[in-house]
PDB file of N, CA and C in Angstrom:
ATOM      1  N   UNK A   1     -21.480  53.437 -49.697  1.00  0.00           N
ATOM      2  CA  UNK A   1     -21.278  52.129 -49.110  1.00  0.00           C
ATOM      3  C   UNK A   1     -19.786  51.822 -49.060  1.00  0.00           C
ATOM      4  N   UNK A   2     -19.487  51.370 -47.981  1.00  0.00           N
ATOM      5  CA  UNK A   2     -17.907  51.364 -47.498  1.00  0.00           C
ATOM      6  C   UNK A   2     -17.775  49.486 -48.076  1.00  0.00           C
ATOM      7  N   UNK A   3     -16.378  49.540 -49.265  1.00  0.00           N
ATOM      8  CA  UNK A   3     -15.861  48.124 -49.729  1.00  0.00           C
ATOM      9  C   UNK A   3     -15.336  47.641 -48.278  1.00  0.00           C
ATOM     10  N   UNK A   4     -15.666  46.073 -48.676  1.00  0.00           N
ATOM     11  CA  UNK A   4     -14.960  44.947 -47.862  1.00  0.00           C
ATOM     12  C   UNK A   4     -13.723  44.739 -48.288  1.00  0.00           C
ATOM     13  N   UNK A   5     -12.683  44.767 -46.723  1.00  0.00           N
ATOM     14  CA  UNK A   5     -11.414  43.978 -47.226  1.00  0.00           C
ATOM     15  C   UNK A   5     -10.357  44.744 -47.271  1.00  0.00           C
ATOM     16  N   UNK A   6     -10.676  45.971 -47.162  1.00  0.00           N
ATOM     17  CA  UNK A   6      -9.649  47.317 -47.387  1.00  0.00           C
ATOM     18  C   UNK A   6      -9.502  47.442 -48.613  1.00  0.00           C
ATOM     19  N   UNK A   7     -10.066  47.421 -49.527  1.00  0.00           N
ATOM     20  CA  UNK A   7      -9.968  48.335 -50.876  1.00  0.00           C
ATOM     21  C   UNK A   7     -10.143  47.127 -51.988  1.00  0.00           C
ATOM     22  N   UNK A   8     -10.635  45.969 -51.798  1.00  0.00           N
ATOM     23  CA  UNK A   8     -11.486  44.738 -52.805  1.00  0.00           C
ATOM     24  C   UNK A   8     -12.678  44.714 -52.400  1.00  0.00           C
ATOM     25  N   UNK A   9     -13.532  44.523 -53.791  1.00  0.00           N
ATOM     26  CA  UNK A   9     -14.572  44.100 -54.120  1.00  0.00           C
ATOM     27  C   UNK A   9     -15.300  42.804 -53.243  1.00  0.00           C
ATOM     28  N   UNK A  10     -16.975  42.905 -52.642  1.00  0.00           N
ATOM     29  CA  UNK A  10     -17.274  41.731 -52.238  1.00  0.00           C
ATOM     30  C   UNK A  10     -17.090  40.460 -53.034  1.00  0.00           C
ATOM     31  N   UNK A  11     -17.252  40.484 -54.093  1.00  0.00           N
ATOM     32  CA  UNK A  11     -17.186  39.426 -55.113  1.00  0.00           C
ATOM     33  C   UNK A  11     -15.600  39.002 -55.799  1.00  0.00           C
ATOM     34  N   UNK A  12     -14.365  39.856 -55.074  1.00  0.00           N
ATOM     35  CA  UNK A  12     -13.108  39.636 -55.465  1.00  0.00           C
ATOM     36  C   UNK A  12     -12.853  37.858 -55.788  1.00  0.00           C
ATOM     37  N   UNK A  13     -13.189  37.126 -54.693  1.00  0.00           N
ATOM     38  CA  UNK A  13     -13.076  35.805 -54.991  1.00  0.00           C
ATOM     39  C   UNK A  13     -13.505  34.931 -56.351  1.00  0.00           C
ATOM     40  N   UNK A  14     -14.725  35.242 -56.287  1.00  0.00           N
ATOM     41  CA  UNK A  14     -15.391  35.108 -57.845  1.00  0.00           C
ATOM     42  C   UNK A  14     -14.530  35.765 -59.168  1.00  0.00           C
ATOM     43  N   UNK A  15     -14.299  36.839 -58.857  1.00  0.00           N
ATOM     44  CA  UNK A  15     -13.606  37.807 -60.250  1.00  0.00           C
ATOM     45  C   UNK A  15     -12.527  36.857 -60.481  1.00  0.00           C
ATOM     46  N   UNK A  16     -11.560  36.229 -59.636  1.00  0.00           N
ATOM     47  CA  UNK A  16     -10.401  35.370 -59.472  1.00  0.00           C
ATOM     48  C   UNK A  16     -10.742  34.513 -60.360  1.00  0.00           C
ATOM     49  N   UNK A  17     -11.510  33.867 -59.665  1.00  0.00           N
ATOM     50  CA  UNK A  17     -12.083  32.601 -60.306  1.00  0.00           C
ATOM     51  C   UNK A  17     -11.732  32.462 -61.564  1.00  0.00           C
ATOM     52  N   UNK A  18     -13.093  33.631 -62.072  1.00  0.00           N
ATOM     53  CA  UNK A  18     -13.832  33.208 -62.745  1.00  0.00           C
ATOM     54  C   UNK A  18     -12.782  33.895 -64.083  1.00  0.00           C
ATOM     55  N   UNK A  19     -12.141  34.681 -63.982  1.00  0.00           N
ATOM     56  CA  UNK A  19     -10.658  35.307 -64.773  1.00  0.00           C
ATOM     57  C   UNK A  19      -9.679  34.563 -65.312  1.00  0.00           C
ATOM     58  N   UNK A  20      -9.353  33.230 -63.867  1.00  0.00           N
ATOM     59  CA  UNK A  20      -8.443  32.659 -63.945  1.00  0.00           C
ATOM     60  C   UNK A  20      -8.872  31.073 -65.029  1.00  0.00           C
ATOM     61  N   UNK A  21     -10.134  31.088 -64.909  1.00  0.00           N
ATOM     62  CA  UNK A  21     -10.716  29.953 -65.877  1.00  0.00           C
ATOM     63  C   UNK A  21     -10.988  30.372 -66.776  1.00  0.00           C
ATOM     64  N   UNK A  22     -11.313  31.814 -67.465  1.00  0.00           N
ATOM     65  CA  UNK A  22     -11.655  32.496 -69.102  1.00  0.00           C
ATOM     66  C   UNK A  22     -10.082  32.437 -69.391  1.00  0.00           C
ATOM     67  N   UNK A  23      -8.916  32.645 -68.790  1.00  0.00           N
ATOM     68  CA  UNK A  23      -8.021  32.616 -69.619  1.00  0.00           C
ATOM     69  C   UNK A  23      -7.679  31.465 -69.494  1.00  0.00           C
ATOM     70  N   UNK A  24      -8.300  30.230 -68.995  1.00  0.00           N
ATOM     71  CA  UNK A  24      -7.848  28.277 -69.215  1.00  0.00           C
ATOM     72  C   UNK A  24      -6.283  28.444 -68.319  1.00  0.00           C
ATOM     73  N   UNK A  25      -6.397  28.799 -66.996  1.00  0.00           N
ATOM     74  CA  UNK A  25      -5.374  28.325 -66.144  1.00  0.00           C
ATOM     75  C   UNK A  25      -5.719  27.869 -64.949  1.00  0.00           C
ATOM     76  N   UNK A  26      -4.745  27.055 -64.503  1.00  0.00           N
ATOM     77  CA  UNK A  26      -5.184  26.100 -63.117  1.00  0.00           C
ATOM     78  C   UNK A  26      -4.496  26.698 -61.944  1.00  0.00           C
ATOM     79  N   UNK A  27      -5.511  26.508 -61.213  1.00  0.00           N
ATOM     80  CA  UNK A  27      -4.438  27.784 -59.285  1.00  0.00           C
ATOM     81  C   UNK A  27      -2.744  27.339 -59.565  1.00  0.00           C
ATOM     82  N   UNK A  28      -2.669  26.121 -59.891  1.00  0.00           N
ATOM     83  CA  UNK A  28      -0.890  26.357 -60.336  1.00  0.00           C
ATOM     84  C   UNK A  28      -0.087  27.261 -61.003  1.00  0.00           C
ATOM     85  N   UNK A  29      -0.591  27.017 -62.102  1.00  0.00           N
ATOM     86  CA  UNK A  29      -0.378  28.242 -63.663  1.00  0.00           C
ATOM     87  C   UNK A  29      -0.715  29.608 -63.077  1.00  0.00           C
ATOM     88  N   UNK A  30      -1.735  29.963 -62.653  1.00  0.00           N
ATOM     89  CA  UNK A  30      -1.479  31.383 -61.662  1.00  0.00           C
ATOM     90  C   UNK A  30      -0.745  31.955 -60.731  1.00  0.00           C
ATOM     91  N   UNK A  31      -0.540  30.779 -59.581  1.00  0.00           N
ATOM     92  CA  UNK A  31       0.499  30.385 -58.705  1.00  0.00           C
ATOM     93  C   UNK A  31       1.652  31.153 -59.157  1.00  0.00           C
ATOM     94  N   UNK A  32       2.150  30.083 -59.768  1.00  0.00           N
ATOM     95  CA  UNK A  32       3.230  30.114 -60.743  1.00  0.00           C
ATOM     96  C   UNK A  32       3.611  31.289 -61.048  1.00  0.00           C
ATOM     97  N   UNK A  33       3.074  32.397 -62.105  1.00  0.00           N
ATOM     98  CA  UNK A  33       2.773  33.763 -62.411  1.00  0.00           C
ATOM     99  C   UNK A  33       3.219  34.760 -61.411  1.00  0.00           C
ATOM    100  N   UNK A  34       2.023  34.650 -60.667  1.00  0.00           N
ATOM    101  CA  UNK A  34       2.868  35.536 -59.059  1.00  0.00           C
ATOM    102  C   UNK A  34       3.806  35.028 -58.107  1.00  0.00           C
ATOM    103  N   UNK A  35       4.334  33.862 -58.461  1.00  0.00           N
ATOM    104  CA  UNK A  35       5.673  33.334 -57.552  1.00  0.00           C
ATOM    105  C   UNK A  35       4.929  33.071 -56.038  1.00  0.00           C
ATOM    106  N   UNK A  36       3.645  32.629 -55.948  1.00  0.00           N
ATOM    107  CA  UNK A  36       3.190  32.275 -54.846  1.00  0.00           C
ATOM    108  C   UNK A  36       2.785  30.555 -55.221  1.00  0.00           C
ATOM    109  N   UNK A  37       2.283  30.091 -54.034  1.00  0.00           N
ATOM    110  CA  UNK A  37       2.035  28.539 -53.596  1.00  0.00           C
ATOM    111  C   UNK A  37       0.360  28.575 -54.549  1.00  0.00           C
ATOM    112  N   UNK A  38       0.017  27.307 -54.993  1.00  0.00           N
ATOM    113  CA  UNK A  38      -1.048  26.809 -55.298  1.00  0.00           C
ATOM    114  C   UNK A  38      -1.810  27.193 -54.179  1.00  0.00           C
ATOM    115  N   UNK A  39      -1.782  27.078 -52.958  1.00  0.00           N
ATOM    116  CA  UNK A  39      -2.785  27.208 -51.211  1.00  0.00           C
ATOM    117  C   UNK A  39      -2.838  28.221 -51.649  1.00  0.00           C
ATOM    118  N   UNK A  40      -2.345  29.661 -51.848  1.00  0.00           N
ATOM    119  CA  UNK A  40      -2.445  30.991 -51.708  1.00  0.00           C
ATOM    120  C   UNK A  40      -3.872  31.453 -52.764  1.00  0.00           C
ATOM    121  N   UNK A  41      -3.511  31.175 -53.851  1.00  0.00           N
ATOM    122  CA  UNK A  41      -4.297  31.265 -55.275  1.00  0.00           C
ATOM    123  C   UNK A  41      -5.885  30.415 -54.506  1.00  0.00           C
ATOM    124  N   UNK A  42      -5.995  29.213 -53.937  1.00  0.00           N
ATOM    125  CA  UNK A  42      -7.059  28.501 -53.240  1.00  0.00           C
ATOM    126  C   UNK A  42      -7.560  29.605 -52.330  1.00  0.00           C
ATOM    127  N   UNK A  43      -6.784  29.832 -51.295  1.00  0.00           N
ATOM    128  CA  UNK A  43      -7.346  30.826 -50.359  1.00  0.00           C
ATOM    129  C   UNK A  43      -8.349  32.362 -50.567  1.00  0.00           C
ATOM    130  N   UNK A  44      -7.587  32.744 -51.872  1.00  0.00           N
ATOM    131  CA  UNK A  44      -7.723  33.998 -52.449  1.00  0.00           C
ATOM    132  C   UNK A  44      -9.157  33.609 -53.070  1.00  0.00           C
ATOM    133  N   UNK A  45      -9.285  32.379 -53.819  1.00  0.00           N
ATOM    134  CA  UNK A  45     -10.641  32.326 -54.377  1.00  0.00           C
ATOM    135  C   UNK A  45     -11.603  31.494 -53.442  1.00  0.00           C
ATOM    136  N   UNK A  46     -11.588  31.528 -52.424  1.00  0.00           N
ATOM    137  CA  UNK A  46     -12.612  30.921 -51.025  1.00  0.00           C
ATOM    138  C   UNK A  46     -12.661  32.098 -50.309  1.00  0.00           C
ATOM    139  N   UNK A  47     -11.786  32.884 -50.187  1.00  0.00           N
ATOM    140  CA  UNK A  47     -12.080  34.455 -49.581  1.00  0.00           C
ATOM    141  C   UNK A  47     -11.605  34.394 -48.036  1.00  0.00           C
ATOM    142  N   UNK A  48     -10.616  33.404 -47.872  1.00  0.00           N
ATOM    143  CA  UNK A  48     -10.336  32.750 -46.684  1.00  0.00           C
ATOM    144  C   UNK A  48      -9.103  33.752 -46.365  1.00  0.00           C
ATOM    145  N   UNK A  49      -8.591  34.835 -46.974  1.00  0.00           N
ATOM    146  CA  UNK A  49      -7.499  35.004 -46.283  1.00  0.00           C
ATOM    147  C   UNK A  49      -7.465  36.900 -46.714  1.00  0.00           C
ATOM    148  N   UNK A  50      -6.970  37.497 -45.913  1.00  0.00           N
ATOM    149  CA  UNK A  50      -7.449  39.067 -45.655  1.00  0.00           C
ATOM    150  C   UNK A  50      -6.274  39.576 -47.178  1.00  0.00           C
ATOM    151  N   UNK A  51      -6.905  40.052 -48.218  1.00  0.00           N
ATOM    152  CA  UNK A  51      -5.997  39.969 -49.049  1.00  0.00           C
ATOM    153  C   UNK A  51      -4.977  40.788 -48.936  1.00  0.00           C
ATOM    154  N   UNK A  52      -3.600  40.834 -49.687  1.00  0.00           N
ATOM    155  CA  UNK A  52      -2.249  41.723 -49.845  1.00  0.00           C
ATOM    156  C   UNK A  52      -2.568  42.169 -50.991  1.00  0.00           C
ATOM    157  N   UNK A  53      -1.787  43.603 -51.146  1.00  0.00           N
ATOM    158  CA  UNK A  53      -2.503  44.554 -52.033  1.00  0.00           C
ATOM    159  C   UNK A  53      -1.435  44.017 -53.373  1.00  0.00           C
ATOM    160  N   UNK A  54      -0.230  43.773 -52.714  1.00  0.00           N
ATOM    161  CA  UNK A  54       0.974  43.061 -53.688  1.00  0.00           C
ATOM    162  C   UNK A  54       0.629  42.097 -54.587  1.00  0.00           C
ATOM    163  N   UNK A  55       0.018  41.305 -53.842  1.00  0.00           N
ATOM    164  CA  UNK A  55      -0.446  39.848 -54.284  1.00  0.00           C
ATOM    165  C   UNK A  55      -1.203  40.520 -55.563  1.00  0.00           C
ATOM    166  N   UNK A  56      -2.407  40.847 -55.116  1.00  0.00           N
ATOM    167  CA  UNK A  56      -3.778  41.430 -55.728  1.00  0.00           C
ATOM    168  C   UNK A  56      -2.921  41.927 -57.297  1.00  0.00           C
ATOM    169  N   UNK A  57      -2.470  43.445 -57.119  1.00  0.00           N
ATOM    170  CA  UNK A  57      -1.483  43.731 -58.150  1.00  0.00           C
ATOM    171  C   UNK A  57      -1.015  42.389 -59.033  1.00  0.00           C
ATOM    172  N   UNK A  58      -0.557  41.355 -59.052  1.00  0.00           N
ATOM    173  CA  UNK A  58      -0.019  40.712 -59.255  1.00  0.00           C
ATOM    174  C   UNK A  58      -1.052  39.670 -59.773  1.00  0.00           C
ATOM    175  N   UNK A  59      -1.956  39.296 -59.698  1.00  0.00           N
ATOM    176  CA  UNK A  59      -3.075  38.533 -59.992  1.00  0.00           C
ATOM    177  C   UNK A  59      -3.425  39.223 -60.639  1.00  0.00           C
ATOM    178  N   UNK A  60      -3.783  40.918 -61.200  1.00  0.00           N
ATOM    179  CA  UNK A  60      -4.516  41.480 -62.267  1.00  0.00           C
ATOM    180  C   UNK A  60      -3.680  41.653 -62.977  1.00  0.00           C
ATOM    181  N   UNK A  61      -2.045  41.745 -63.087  1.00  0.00           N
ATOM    182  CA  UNK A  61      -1.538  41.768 -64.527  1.00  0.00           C
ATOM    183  C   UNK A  61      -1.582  40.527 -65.162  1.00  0.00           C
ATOM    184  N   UNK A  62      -1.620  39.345 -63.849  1.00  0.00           N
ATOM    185  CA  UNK A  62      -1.390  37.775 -64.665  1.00  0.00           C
ATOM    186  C   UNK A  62      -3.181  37.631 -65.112  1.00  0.00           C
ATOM    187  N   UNK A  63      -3.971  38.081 -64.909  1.00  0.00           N
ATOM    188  CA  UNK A  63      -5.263  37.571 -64.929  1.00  0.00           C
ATOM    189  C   UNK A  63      -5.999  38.338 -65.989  1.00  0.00           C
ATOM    190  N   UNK A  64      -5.359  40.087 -65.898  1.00  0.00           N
ATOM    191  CA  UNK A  64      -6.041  40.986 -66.792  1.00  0.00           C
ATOM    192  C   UNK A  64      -7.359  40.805 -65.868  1.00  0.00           C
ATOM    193  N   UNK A  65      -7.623  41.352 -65.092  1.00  0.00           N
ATOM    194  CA  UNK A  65      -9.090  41.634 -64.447  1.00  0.00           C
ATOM    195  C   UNK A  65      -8.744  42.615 -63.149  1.00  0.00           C
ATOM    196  N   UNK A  66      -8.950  44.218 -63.096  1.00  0.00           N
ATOM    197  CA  UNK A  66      -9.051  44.819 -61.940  1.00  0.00           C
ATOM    198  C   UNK A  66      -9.435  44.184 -60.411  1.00  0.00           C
ATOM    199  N   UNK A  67      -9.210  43.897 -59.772  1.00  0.00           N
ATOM    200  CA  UNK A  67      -8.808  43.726 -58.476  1.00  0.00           C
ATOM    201  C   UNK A  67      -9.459  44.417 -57.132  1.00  0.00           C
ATOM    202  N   UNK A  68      -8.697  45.682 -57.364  1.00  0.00           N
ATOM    203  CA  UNK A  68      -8.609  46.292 -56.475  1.00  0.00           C
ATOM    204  C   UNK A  68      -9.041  47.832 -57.031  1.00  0.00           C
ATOM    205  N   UNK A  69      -9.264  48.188 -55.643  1.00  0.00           N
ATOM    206  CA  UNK A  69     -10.290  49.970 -55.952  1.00  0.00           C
ATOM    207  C   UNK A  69     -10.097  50.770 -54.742  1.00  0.00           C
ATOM    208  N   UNK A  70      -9.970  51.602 -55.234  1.00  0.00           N
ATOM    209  CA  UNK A  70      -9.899  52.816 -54.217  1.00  0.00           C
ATOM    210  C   UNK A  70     -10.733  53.292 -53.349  1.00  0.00           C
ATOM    211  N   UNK A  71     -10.321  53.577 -52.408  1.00  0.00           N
ATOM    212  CA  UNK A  71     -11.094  53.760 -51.052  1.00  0.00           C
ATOM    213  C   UNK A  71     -11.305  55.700 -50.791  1.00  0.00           C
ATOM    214  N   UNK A  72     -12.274  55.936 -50.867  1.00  0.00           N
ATOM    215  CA  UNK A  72     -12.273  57.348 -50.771  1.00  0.00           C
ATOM    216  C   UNK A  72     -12.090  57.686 -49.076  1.00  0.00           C
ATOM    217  N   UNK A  73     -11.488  58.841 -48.856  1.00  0.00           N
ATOM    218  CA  UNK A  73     -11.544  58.820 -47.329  1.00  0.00           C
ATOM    219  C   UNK A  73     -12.355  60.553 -47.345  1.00  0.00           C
TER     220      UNK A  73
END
């Protein structure tokens, strides 16, 4: 079965979430972390926006939760 998104999980939005509230931080405090906007961190967990692999990276060292996965070709 071929992943959605180019190399994230269907449920990436949720993992966000739900990561970013076990460690008690607000889309700011994450924001913040990866040097991106509060909207971005929103977008990422509504699934509204085609994700960056940069970003992603960057949300699993601040979040501690894998992300992203490899795409076999």
């Amino acid at each position: 079965m071929r992943k959605l998104d180019e190399g994230t999980e269907p449920d990436t939005p949720r993992q966000i979430q739900r990561a970013r509230l076990g460690k008690k931080m607000s889309k700011p405090d994450l924001a913040n972390q990866i040097n991106q906007r509060p909207q971005v961190v929103s977008e990422y967990e509504n699934g509204k926006v085609v994700p960056n692999q940069t970003v992603l990276a960057k949300m699993e060292k601040a979040i501690g939760v894998k992300l992203r996965v490899k795409i076999r070709k």
